[in-house]
Protein backbone atom coordinates (compact mmCIF):
# COMPACT_ATOMS: atom_id res chain seq x y z
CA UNK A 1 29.70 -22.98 15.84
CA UNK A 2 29.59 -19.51 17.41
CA UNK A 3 31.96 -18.07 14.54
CA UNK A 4 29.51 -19.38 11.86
CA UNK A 5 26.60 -18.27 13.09
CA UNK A 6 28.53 -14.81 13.03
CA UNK A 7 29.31 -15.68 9.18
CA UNK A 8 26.45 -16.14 8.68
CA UNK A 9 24.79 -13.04 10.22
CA UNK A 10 26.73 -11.05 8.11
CA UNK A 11 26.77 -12.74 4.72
CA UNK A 12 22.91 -12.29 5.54
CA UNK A 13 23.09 -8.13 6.27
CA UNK A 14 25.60 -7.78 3.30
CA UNK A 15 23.32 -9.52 0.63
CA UNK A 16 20.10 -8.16 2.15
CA UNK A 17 22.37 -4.53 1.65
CA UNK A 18 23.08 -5.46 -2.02
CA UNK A 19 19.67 -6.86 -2.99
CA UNK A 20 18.05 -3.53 -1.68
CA UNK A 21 20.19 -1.43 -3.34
CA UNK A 22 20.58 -3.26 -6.72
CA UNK A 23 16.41 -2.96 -6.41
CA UNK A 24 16.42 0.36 -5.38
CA UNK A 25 18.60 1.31 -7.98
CA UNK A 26 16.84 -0.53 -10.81
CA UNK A 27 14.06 0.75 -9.79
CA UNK A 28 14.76 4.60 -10.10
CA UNK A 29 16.55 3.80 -13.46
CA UNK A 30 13.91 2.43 -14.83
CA UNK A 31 11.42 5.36 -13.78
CA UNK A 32 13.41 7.89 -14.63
CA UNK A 33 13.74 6.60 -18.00
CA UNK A 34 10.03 4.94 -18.86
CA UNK A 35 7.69 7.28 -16.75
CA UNK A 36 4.48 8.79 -18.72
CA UNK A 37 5.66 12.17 -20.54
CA UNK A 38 2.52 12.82 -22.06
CA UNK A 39 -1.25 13.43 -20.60
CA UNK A 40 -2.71 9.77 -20.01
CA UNK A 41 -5.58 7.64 -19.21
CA UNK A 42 -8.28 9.30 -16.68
CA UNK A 43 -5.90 12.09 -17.04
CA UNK A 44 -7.33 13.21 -20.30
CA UNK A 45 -11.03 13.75 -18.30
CA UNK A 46 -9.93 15.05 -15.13
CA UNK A 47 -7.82 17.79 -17.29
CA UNK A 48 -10.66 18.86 -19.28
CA UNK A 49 -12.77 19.29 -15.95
CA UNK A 50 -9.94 21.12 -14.70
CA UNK A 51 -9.79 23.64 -17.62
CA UNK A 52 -13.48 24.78 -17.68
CA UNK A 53 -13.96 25.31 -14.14
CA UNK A 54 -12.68 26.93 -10.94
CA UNK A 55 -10.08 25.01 -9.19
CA UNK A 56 -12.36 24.35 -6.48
CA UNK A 57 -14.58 22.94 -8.60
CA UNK A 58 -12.37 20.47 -9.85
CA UNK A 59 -10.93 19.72 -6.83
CA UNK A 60 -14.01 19.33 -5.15
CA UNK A 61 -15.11 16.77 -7.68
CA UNK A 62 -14.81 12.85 -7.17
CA UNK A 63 -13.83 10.81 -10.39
CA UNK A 64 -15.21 7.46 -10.91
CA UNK A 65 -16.55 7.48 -6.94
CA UNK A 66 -12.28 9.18 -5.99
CA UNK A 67 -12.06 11.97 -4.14
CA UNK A 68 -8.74 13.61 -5.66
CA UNK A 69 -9.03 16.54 -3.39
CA UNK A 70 -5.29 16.76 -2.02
CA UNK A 71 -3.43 15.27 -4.88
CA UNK A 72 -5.51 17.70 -7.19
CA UNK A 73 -3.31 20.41 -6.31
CA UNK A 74 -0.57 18.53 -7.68
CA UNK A 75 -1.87 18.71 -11.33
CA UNK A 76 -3.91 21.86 -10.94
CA UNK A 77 -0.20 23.65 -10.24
CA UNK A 78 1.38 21.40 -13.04
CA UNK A 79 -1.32 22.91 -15.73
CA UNK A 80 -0.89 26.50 -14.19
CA UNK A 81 2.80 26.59 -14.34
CA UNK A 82 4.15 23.77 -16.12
CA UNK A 83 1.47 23.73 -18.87
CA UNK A 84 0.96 19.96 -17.91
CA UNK A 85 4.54 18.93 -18.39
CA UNK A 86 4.02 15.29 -16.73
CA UNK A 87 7.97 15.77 -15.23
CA UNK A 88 6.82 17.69 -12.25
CA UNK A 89 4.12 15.43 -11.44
CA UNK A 90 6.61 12.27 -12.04
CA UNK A 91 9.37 13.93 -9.48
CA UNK A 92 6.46 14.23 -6.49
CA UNK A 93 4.97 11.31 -7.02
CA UNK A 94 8.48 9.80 -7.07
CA UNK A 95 8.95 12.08 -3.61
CA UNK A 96 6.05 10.55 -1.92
CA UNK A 97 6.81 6.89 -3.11
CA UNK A 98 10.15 7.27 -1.33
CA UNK A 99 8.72 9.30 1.28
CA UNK A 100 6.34 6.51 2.18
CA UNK A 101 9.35 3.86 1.93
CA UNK A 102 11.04 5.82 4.67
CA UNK A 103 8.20 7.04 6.73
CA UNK A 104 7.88 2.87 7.24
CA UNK A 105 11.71 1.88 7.68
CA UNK A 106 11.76 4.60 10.72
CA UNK A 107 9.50 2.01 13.31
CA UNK A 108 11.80 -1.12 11.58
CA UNK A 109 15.09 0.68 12.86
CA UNK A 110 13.23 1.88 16.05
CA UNK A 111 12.83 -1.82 17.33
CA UNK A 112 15.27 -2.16 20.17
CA UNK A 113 13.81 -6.05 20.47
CA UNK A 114 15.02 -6.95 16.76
CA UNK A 115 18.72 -7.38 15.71
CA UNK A 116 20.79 -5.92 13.14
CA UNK A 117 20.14 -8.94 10.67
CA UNK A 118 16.24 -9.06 11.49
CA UNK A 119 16.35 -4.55 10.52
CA UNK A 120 18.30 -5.53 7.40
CA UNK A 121 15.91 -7.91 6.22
CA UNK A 122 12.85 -6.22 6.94
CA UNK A 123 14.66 -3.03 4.98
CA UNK A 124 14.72 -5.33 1.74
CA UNK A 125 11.18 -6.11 2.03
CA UNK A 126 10.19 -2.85 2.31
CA UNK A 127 12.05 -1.69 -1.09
CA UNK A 128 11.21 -4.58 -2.88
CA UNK A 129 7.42 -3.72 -2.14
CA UNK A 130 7.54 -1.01 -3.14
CA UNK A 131 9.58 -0.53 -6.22
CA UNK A 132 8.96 -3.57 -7.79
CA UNK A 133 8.49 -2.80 -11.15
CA UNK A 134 5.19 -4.86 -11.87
CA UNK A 135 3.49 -1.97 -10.11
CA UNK A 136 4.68 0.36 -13.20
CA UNK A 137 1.03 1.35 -14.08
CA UNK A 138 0.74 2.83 -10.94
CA UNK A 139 4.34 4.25 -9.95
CA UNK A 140 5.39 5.35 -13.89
CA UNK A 141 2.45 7.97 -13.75
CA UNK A 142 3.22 10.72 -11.81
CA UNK A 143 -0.24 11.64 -11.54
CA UNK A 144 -1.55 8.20 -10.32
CA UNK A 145 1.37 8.10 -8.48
CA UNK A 146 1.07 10.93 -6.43
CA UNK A 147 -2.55 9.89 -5.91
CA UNK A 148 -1.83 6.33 -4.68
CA UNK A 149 1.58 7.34 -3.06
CA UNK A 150 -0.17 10.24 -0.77
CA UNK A 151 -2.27 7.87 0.18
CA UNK A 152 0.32 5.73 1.63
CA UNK A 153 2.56 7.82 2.86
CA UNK A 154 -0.47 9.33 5.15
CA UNK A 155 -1.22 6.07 6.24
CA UNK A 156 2.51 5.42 6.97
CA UNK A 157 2.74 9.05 8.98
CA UNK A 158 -0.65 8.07 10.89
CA UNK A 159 1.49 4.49 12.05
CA UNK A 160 4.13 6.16 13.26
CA UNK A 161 2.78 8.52 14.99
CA UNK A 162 -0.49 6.75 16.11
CA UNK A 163 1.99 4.87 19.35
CA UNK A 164 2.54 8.41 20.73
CA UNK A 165 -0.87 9.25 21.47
CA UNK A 166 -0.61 6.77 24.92
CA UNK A 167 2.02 8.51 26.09
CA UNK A 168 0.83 11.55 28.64
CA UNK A 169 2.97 14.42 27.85
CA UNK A 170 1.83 18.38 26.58
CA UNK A 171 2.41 17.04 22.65
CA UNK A 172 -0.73 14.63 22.89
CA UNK A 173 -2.64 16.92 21.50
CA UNK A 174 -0.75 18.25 18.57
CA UNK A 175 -0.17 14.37 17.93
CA UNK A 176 -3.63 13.45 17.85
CA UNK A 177 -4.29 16.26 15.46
CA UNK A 178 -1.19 14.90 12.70
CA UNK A 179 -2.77 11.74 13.28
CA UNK A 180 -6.15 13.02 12.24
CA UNK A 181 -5.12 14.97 9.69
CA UNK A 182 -2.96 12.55 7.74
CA UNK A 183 -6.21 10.04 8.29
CA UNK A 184 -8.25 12.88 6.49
CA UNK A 185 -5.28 13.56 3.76
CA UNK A 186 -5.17 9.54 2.89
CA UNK A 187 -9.53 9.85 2.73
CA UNK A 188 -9.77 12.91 0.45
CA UNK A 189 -6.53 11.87 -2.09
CA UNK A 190 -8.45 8.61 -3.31
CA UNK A 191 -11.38 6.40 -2.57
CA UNK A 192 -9.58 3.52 -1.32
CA UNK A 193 -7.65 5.98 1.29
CA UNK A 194 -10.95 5.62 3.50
CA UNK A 195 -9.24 2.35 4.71
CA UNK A 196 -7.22 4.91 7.11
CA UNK A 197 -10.29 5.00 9.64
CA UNK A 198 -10.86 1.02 10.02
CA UNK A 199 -7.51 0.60 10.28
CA UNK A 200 -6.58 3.04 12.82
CA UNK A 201 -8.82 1.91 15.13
CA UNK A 202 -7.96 -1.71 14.94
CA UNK A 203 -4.25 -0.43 15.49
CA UNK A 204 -5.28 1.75 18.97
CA UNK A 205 -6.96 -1.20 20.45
CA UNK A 206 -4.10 -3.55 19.81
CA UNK A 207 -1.65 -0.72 21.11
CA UNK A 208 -3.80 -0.70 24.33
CA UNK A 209 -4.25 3.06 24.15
CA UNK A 210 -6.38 4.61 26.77
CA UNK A 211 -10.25 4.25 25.76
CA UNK A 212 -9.89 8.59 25.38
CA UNK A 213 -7.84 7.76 22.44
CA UNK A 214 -10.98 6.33 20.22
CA UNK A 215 -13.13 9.24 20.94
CA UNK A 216 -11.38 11.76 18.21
CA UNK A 217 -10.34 8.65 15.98
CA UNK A 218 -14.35 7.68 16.27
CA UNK A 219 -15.58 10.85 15.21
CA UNK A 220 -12.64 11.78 12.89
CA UNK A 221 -14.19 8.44 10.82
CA UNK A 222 -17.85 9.59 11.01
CA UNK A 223 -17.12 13.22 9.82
CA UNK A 224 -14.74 11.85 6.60
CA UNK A 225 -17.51 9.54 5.91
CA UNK A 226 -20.18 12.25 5.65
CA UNK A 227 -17.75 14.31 4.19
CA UNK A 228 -17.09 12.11 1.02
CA UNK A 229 -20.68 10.96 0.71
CA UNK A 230 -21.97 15.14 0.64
CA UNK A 231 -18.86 16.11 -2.42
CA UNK A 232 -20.00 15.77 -5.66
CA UNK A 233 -21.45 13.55 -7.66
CA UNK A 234 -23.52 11.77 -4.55
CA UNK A 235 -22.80 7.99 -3.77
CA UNK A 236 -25.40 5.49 -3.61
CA UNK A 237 -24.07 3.77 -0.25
CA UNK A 238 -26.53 1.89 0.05
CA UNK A 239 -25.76 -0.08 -3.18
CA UNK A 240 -21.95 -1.09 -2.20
CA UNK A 241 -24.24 -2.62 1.67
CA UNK A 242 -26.95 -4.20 -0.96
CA UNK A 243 -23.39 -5.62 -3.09
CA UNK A 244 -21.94 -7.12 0.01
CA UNK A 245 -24.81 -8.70 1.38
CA UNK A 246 -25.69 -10.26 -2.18
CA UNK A 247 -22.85 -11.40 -3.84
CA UNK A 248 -21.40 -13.30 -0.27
CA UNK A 249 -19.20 -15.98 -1.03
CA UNK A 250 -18.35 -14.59 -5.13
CA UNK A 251 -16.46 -11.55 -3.21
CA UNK A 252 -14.64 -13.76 -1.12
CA UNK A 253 -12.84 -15.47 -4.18
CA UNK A 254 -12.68 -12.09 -6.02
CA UNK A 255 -10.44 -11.29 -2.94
CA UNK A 256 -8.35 -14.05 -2.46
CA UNK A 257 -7.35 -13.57 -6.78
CA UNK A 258 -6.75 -9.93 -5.97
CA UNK A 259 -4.15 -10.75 -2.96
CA UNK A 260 -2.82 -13.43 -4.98
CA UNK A 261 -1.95 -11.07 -7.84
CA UNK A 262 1.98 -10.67 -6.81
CA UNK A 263 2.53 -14.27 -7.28
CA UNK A 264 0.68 -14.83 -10.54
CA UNK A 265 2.71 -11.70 -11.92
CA UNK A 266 5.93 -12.92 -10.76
CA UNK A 267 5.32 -16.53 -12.02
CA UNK A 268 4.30 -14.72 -15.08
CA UNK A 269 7.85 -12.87 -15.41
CA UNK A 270 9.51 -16.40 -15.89
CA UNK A 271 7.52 -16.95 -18.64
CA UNK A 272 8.85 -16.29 -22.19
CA UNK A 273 5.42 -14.41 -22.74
CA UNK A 274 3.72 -12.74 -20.63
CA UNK A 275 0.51 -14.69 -19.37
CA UNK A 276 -2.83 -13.24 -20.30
CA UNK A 277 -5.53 -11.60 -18.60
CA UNK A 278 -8.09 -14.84 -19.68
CA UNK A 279 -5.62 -16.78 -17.70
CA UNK A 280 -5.59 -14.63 -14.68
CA UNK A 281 -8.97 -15.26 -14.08
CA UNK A 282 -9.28 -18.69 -13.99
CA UNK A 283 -5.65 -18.95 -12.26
CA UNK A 284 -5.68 -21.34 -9.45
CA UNK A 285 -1.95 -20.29 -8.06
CA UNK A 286 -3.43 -16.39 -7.46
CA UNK A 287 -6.50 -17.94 -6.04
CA UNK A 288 -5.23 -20.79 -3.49
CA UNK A 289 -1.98 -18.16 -2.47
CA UNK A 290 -4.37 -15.37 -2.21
CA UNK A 291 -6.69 -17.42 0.23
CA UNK A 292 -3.44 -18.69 2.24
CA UNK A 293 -2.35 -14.87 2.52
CA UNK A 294 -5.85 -13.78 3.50
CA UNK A 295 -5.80 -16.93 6.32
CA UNK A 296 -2.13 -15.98 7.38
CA UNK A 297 -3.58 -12.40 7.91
CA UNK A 298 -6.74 -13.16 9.43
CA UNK A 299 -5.07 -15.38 11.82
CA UNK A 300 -2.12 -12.61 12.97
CA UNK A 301 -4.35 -9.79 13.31
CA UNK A 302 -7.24 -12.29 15.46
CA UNK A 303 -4.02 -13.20 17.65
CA UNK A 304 -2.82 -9.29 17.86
CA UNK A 305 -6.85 -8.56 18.96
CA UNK A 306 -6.22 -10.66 21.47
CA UNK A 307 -2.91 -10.37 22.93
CA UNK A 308 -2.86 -6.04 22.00
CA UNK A 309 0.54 -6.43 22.40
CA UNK A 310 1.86 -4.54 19.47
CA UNK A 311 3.16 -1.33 21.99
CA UNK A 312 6.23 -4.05 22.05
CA UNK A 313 7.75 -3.95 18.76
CA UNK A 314 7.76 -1.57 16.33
CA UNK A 315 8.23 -3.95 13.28
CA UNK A 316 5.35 -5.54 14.29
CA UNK A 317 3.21 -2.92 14.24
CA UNK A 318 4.34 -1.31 10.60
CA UNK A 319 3.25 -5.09 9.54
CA UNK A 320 0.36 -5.04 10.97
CA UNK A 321 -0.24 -1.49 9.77
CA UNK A 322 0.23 -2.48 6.29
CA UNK A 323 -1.68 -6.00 6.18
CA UNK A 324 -4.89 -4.09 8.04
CA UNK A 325 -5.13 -1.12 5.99
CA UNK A 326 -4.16 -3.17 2.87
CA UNK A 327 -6.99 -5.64 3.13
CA UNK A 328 -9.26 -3.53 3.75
CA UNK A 329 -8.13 -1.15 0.25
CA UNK A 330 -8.21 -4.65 -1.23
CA UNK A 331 -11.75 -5.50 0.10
CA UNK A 332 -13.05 -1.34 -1.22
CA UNK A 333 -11.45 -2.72 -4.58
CA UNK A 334 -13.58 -5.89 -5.01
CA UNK A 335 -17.15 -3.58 -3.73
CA UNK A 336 -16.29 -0.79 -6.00
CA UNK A 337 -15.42 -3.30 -9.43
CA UNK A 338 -19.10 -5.09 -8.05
CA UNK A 339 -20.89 -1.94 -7.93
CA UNK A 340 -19.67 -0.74 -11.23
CA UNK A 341 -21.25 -1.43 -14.68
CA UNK A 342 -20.52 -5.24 -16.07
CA UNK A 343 -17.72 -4.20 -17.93
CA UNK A 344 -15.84 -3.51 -14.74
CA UNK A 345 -16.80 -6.63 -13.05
CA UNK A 346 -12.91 -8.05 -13.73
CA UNK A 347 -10.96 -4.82 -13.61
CA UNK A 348 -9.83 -6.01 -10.31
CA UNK A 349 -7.44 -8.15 -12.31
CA UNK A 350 -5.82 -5.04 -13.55
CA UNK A 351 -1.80 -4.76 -12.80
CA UNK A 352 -2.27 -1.58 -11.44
CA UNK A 353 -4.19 -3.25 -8.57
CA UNK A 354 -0.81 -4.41 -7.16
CA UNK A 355 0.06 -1.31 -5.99
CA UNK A 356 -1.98 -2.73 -3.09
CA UNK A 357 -1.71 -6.15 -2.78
CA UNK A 358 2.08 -6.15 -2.95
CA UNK A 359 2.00 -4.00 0.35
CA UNK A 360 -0.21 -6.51 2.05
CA UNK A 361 2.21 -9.11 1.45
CA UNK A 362 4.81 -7.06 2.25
CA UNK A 363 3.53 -5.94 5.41
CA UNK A 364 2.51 -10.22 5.93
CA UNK A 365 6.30 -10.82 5.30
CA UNK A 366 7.49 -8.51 7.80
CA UNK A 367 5.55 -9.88 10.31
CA UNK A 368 6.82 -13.06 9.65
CA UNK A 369 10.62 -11.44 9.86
CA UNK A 370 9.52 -10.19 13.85
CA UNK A 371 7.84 -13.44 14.76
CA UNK A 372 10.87 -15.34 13.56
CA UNK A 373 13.30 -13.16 15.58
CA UNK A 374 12.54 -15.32 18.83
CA UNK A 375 12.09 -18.36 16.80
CA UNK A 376 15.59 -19.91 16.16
CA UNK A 377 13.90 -22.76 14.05
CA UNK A 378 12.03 -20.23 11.89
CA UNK A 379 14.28 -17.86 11.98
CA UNK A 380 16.87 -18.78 8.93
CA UNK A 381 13.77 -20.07 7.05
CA UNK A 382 12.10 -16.86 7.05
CA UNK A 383 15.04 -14.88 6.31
CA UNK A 384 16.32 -17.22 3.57
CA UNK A 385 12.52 -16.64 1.98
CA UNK A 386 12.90 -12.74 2.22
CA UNK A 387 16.66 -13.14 0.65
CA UNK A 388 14.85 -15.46 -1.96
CA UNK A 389 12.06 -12.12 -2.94
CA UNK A 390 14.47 -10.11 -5.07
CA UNK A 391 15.64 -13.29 -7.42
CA UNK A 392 12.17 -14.81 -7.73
CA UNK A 393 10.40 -11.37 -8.88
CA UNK A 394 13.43 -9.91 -10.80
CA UNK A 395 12.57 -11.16 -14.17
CA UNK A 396 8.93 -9.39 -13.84
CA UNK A 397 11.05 -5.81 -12.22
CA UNK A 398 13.25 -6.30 -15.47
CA UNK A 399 10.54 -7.02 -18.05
CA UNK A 400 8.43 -4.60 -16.60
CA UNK A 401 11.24 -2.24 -16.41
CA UNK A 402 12.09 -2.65 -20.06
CA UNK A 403 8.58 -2.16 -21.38
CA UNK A 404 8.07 0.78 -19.19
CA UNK A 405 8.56 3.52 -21.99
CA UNK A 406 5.24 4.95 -21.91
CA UNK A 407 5.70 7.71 -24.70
């Protein structure tokens, strides 16, 4: 019995190896060949800003309610050097995509309470996440994707470093300020990077950091907030309050199709043709999957509020990290579409939403992968799930992957 549990263990790490690498791989392949080589989308706007005023005026400027301060300088230098050749701003955002992949495998392989199989695992989540192809609209642009992958690769600096603030040493200080800073880098590279602040806090109260912790984190949020709402053009804030208050139970299902998204794409890569955006609103399977993910979440992070006992495991806390900040992007999404003109009133439908709601069920998964580490009976279940990930979205990665040939 012993010497097939050990079979097992590693016929688990060797497939969870080749399924992340076989991803991985596919993945890059894919971008490398089908990325955007020509000026794009919002791209066209922001470019023509760009080349009739100072760059401090453009990157000053919010776009469609964005701030684009930090990834501005990304494009600014691409026109100014490159002539905007879109190669330059494919290889950062492509830096920052796996920048952010490793920046949240470092707390996975930290965890001295997980096992070998339990790191491998958790590794093949975490590249499946985030290079599945469906999220092409997002990760084939270099210039959305160094706005969207800044954003999380702040967020995923601020986790990692947000656990060393507790500890009483001459380096609390500088930590604290990296902790700040990449909260006010995620804020100022794009709209929904204002989920930093929420998200933060939640994560220093479960860590059980000393109540002198939320003072700079506290004020850090205020001063970003005033920040964003003083850059040009002014926001209304009072509108996206009003839209909440009014619309009630509407946003609620809005949200639960948005974090259901993943599955209704992946069901939709089995499919000879892809399924339409008509369907995609009335689809029950993104709706009732989205509302058990929501649940799932709702009920970890209530239990983690209560027990603040993520200081024990670093896996759980990346997780955590991920489903937090990701439902609240995901809840920013569904105010900003309301608050828009009625044209925009579905756009949260749009594929390039699951740049987001792929990482909240990837961070949902992986803490799963921790809880099922002490869990013998829900151990193998879990992992055979997150072994089962890479075969039941492949066929969306390939198609994706084939039709991503932008220009």
């Amino acid at each position: 019995m012993y010497k097939f549990a050990v079979a097992a263990e590693r016929a688990a790490q060797i497939c969870a190896a080749l399924a992340a690498s076989i991803f991985l791989a596919s993945g890059v392949v894919y971008l490398s060949l089908g990325h955007w080589t020509v000026t794009h989308a919002d791209f066209w706007r922001i470019y023509d800003f760009a080349l009739n005023h100072t760059w401090l005026d453009s990157a000053l400027l919010k776009h469609n309610g964005h701030s684009l301060f930090y990834p501005s300088f990304f494009w600014l230098a691409d026109l100014r050097f490159f002539h905007g050749n879109q190669l330059p701003l494919f290889l950062a955002g492509l830096s920052l995509l796996f920048l952010t992949v490793a920046l949240l495998l470092i707390p996975v392989w930290r965890d001295e309470t997980v096992g070998l199989t339990t790191k491998a695992i958790a590794t093949l989540t975490v590249i499946v996440g985030n290079f599945w192809m469906a999220r092409s609209p997002i990760i084939a642009s270099g210039g959305f994707n160094s706005i969207c992958s800044l954003v999380m690769a702040s967020a995923a600096l601020a986790f990692l470093l947000l656990p060393r603030r507790g500890v009483s040493s001459a380096r609390t200080l500088s930590v604290t300020a990296l902790v700040v800073c990449a909260g006010f880098v995620a804020s100022f590279s794009f709209g929904t990077g204002l989920a930093i602040w929420p998200t933060l806090l939640f994560l220093a109260w479960c860590l059980r950091l000393p109540w002198r912790s939320f003072l700079p984190l506290g004020t850090a949020t205020v001063v970003a907030i005033v920040i964003y709402q003083r850059l040009p053009p002014h926001l209304a804030g009072y509108r996206t309050i009003h839209t909440a208050g009014s619309a009630g139970l509407a946003l609620v299902t809005r949200l639960c199709r948005l974090a259901g998204g993943p599955f209704f794409h992946a069901v939709s890569g089995w499919h000879e043709k892809a399924l339409s955006a008509e369907l995609a609103r009335s689809s029950m399977l993104s709706l009732w999957c989205g509302a058990a993910g929501i649940v799932l979440a709702v009920f970890a992070m209530t239990l983690t509020i209560i027990r603040r006992d993520l200081a024990r495991s670093s896996l759980k806390l990346v997780g955590t990290a991920l489903v937090t900040f990701n439902i609240v992007v995901m809840a920013l999404v569904i105010l900003g579409n309301r608050v828009r003109e009625p044209r925009f009133e579905f756009e949260f439908l749009s594929p390039r939403y699951l740049f987001w709601s792929t990482l909240f069920w990837t961070g949902l998964l992986l803490i799963g992968i921790q809880l099922a580490e002490s869990r013998q009976w829900l151990r193998w279940l879990v992992y055979l799930i997150a072994l089962a990930l890479p075969v039941l979205v492949f066929p969306m990665h390939y198609r994706s992957g084939l039709n991503c040939r932008w220009a």
